[in-house]
PDB file of N, CA and C in Angstrom:
ATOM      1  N   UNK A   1     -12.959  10.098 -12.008  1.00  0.00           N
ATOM      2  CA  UNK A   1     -14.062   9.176 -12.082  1.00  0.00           C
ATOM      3  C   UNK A   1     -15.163   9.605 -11.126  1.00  0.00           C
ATOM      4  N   UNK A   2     -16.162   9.460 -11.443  1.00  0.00           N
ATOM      5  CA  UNK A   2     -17.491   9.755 -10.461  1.00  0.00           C
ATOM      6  C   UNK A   2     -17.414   8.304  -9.752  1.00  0.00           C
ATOM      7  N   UNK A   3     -18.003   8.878  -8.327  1.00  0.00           N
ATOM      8  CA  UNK A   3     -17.793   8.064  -7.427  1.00  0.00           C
ATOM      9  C   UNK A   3     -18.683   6.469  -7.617  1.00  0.00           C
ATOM     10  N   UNK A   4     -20.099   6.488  -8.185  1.00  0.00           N
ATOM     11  CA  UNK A   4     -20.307   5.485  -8.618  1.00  0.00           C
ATOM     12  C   UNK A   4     -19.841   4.585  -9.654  1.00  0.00           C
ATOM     13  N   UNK A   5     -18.495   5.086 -10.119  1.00  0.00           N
ATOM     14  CA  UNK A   5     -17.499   4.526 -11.263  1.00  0.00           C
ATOM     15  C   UNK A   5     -16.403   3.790 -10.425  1.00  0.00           C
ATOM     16  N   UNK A   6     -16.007   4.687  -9.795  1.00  0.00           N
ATOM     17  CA  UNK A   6     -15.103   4.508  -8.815  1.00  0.00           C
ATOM     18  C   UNK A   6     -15.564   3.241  -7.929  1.00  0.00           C
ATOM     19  N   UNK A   7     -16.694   3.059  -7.182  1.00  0.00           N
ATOM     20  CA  UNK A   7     -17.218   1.866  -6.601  1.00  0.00           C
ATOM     21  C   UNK A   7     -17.609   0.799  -7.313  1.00  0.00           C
ATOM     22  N   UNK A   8     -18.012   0.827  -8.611  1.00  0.00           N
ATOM     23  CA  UNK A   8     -17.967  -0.354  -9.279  1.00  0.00           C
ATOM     24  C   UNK A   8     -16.703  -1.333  -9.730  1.00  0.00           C
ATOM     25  N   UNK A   9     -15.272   0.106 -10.244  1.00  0.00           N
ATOM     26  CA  UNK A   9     -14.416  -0.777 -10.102  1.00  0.00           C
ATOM     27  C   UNK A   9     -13.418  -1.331  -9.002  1.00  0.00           C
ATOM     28  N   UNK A  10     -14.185  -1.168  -7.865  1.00  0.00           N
ATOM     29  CA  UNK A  10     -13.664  -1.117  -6.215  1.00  0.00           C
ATOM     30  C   UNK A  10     -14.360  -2.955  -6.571  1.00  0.00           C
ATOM     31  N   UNK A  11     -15.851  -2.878  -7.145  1.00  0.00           N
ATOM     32  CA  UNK A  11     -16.256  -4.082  -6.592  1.00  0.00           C
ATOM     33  C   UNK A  11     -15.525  -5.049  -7.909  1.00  0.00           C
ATOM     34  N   UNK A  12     -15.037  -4.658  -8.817  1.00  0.00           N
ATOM     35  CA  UNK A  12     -14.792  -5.822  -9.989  1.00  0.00           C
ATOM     36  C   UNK A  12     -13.465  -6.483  -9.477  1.00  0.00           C
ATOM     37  N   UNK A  13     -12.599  -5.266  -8.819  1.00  0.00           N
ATOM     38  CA  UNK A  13     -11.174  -5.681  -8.164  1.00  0.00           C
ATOM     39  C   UNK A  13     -11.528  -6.903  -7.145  1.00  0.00           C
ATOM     40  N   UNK A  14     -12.338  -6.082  -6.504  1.00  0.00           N
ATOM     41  CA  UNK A  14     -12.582  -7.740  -5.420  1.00  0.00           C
ATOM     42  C   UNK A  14     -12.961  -8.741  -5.641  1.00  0.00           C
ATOM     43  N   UNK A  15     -13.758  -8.706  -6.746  1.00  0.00           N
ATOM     44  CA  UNK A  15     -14.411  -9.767  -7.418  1.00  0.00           C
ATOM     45  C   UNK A  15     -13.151 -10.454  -8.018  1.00  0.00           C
ATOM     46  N   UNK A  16     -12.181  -9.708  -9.000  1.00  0.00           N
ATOM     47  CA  UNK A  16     -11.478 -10.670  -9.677  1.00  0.00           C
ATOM     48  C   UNK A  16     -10.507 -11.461  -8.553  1.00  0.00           C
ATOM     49  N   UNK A  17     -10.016 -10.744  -7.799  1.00  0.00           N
ATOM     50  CA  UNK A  17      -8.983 -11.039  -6.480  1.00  0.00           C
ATOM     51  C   UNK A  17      -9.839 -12.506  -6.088  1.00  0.00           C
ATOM     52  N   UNK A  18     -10.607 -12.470  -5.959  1.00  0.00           N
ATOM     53  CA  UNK A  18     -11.439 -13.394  -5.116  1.00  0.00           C
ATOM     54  C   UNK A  18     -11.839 -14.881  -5.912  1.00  0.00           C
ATOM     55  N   UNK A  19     -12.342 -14.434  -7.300  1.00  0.00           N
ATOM     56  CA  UNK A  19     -12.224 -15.305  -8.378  1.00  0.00           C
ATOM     57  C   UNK A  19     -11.047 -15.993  -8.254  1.00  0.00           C
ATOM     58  N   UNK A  20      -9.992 -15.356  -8.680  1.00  0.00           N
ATOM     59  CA  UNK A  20      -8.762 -16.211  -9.079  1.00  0.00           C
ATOM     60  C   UNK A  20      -7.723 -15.976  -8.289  1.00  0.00           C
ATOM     61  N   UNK A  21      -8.075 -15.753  -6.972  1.00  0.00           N
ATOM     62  CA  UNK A  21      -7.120 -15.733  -5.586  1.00  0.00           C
ATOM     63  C   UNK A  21      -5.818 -15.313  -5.985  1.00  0.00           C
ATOM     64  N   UNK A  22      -5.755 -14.282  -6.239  1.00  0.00           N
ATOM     65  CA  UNK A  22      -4.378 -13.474  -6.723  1.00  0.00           C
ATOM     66  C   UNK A  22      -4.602 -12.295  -5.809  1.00  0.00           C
ATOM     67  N   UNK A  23      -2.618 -11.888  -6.064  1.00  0.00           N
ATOM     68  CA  UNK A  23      -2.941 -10.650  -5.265  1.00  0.00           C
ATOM     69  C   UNK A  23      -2.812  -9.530  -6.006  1.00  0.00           C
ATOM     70  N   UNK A  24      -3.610  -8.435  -5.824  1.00  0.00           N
ATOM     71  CA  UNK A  24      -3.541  -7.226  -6.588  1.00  0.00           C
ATOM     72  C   UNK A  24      -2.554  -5.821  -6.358  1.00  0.00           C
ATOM     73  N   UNK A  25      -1.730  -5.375  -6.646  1.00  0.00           N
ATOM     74  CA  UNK A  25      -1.106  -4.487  -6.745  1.00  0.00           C
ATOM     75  C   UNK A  25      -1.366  -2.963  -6.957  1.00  0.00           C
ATOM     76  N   UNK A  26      -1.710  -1.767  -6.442  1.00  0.00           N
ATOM     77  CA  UNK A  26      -2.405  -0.741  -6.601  1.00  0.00           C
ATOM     78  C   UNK A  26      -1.860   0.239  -5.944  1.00  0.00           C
ATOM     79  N   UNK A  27      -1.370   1.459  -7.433  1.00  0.00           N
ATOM     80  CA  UNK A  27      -0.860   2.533  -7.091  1.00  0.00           C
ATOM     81  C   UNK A  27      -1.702   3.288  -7.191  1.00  0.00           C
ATOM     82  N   UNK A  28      -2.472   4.228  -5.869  1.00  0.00           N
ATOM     83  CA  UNK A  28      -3.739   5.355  -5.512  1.00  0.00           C
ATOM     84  C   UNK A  28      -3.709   5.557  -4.660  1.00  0.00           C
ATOM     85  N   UNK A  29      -3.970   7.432  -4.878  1.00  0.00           N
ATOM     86  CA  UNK A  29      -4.361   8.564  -4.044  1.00  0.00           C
ATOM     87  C   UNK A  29      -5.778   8.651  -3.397  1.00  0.00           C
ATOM     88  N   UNK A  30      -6.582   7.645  -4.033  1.00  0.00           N
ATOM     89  CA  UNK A  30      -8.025   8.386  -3.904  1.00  0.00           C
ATOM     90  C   UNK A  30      -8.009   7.520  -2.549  1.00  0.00           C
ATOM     91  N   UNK A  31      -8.034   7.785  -1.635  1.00  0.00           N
ATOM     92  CA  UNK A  31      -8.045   7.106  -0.394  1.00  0.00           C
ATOM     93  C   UNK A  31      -9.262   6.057   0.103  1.00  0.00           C
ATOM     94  N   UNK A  32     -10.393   6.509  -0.572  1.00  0.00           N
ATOM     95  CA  UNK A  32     -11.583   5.730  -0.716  1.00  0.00           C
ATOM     96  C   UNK A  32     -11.725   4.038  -0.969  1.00  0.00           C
ATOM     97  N   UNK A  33     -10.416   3.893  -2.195  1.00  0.00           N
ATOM     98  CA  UNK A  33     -10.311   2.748  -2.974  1.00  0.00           C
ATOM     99  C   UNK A  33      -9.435   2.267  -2.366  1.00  0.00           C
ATOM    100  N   UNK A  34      -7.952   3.175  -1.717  1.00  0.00           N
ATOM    101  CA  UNK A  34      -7.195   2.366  -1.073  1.00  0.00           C
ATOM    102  C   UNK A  34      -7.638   1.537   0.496  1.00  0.00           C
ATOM    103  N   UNK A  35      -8.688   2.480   0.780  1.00  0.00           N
ATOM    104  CA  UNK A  35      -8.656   1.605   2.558  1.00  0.00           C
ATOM    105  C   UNK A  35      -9.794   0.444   1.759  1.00  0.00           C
ATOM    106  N   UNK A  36     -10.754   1.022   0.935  1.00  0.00           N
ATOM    107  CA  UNK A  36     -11.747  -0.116   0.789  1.00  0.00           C
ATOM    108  C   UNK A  36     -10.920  -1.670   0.202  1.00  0.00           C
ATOM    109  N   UNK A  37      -9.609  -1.864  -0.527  1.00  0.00           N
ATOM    110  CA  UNK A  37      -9.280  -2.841  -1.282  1.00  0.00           C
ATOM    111  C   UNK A  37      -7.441  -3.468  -0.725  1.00  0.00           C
ATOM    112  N   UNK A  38      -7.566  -2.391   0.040  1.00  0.00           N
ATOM    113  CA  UNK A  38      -6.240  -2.832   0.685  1.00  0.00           C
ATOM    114  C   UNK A  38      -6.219  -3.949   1.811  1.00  0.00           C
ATOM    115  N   UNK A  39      -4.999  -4.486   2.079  1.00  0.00           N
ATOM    116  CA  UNK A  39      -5.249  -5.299   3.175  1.00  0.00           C
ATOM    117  C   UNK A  39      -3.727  -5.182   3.993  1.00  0.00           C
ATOM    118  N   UNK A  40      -3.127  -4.585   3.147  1.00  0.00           N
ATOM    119  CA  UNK A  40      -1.529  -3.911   3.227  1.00  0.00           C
ATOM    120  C   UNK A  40      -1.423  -2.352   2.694  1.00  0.00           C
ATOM    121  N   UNK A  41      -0.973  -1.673   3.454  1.00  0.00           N
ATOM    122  CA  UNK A  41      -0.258  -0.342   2.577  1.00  0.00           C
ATOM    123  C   UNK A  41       0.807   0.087   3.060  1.00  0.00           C
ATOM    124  N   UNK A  42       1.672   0.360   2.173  1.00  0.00           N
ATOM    125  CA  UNK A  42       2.750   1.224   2.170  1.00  0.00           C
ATOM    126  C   UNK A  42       2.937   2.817   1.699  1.00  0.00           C
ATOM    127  N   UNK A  43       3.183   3.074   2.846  1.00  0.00           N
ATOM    128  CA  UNK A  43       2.980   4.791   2.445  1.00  0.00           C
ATOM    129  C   UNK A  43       4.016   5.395   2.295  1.00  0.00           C
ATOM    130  N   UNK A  44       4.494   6.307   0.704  1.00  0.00           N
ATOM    131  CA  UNK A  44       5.739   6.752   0.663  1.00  0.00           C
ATOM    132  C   UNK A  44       5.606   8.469   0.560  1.00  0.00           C
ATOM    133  N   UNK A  45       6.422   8.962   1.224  1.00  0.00           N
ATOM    134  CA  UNK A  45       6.956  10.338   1.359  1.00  0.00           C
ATOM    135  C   UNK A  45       7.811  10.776   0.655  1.00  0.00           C
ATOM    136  N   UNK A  46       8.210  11.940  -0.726  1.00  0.00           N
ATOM    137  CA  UNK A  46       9.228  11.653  -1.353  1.00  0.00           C
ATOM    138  C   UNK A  46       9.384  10.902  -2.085  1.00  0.00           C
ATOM    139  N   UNK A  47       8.895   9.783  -2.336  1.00  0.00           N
ATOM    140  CA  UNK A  47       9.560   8.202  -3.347  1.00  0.00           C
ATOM    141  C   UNK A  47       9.801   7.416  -2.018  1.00  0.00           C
ATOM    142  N   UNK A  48       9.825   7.671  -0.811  1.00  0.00           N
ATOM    143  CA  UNK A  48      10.667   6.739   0.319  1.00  0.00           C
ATOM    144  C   UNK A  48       9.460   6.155   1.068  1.00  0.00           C
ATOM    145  N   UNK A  49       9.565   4.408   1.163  1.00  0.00           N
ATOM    146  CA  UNK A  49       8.881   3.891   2.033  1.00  0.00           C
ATOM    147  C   UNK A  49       8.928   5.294   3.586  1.00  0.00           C
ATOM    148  N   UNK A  50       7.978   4.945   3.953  1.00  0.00           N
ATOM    149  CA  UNK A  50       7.573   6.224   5.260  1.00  0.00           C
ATOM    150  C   UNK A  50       7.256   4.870   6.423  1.00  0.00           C
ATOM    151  N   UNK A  51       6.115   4.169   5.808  1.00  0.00           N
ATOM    152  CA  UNK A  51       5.507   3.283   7.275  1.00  0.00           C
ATOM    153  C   UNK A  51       4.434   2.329   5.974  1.00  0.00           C
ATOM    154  N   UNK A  52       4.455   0.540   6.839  1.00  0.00           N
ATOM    155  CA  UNK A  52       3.991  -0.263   5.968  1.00  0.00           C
ATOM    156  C   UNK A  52       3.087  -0.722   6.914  1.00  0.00           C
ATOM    157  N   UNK A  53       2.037  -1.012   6.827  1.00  0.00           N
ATOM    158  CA  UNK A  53       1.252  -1.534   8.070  1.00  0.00           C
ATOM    159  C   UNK A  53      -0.098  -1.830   7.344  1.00  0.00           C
ATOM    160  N   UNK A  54      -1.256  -2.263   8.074  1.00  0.00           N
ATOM    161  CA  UNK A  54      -2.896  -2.699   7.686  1.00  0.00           C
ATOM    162  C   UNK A  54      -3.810  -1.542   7.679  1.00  0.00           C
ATOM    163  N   UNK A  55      -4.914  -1.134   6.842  1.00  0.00           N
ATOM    164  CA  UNK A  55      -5.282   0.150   6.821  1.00  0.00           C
ATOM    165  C   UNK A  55      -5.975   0.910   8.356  1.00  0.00           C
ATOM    166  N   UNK A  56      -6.442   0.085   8.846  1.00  0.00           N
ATOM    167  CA  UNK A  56      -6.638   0.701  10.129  1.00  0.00           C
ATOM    168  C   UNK A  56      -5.657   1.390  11.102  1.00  0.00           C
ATOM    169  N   UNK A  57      -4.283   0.843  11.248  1.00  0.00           N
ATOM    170  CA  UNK A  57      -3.059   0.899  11.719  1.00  0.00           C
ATOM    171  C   UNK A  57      -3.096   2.840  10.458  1.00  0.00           C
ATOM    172  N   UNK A  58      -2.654   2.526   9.809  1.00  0.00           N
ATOM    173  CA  UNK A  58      -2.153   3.674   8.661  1.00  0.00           C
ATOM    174  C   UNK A  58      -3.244   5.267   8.872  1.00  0.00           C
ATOM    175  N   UNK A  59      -4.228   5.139   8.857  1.00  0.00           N
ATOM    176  CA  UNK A  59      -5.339   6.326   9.116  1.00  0.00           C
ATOM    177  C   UNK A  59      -4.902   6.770  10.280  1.00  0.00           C
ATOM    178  N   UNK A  60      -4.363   6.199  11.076  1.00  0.00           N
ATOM    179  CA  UNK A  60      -3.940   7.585  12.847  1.00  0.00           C
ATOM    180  C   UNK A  60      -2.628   7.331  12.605  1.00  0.00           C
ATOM    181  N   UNK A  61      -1.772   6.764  12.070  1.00  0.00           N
ATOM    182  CA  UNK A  61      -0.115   6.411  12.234  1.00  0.00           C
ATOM    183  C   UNK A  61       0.408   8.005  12.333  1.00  0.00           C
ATOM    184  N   UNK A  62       1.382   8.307  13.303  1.00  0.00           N
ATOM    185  CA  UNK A  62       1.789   9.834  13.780  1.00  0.00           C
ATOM    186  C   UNK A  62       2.526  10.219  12.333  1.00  0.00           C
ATOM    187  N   UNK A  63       3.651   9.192  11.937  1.00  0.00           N
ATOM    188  CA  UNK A  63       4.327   9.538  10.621  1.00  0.00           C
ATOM    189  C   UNK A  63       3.388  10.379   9.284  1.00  0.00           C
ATOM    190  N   UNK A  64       2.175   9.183   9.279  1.00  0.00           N
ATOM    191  CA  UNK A  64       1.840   9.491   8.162  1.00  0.00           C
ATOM    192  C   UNK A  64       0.935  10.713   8.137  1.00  0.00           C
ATOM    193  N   UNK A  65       0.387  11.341   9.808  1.00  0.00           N
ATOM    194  CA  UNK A  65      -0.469  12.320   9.830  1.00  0.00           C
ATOM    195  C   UNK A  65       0.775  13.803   9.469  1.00  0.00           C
ATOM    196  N   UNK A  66       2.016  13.313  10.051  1.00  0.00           N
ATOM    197  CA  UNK A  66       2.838  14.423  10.239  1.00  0.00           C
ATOM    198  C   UNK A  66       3.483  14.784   8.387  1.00  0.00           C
ATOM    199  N   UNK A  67       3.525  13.734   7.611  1.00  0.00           N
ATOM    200  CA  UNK A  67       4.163  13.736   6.640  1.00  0.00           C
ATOM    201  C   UNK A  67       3.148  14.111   5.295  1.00  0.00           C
ATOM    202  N   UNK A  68       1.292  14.453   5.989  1.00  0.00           N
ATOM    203  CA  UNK A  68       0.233  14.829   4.988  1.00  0.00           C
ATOM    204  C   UNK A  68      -0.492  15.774   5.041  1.00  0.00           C
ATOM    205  N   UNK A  69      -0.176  15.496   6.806  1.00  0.00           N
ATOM    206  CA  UNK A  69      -1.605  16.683   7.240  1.00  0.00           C
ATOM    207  C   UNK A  69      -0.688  17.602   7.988  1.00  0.00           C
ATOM    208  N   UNK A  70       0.721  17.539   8.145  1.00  0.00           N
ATOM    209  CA  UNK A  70       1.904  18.520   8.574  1.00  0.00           C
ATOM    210  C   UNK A  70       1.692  18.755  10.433  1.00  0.00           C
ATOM    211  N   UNK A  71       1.185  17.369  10.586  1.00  0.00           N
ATOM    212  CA  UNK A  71       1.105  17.323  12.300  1.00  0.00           C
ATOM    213  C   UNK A  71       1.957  16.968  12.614  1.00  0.00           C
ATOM    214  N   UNK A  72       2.443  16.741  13.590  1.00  0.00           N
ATOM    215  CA  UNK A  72       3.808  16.893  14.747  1.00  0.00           C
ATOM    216  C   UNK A  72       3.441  15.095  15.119  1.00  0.00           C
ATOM    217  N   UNK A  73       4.638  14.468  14.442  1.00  0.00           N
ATOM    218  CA  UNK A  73       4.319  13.013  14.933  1.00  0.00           C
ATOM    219  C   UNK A  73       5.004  13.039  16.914  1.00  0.00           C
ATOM    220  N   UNK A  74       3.591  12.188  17.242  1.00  0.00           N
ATOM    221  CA  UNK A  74       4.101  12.335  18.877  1.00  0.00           C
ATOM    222  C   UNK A  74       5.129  11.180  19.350  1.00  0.00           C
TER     223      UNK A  74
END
């Protein structure tokens, strides 16, 4: 998807979430959509829960740098 595709349906998700106060469920790589719409993530390695936490928490987490970007969790 081009990225202005991609941000429109970033904004319809929030919109509907918000409309009808449900919670949304979302399996994605594009990291863009996940920190923008998340409020929870679970990050799996393998198929295996790795680390579950809030997206701010998840972007420096040692696990998840060591298990993507092949850094040495401290």
């Amino acid at each position: 998807m081009a990225r202005a595709d991609t941000n429109n349906t970033i904004d319809l998700l929030k919109q509907i979430k918000e409309e009808r106060d449900i919670t949304i469920a979302i399996i994605e790589h594009d990291m863009h959509v996940v920190f923008s719409l998340a409020e929870r993530i679970t990050v799996l390695a393998q198929g295996t829960p790795l680390v579950e936490d809030t997206p701010d928490k998840i972007k420096g987490h040692p696990k998840v740098r060591e298990a993507y970007l092949g850094e040495t969790a401290a």
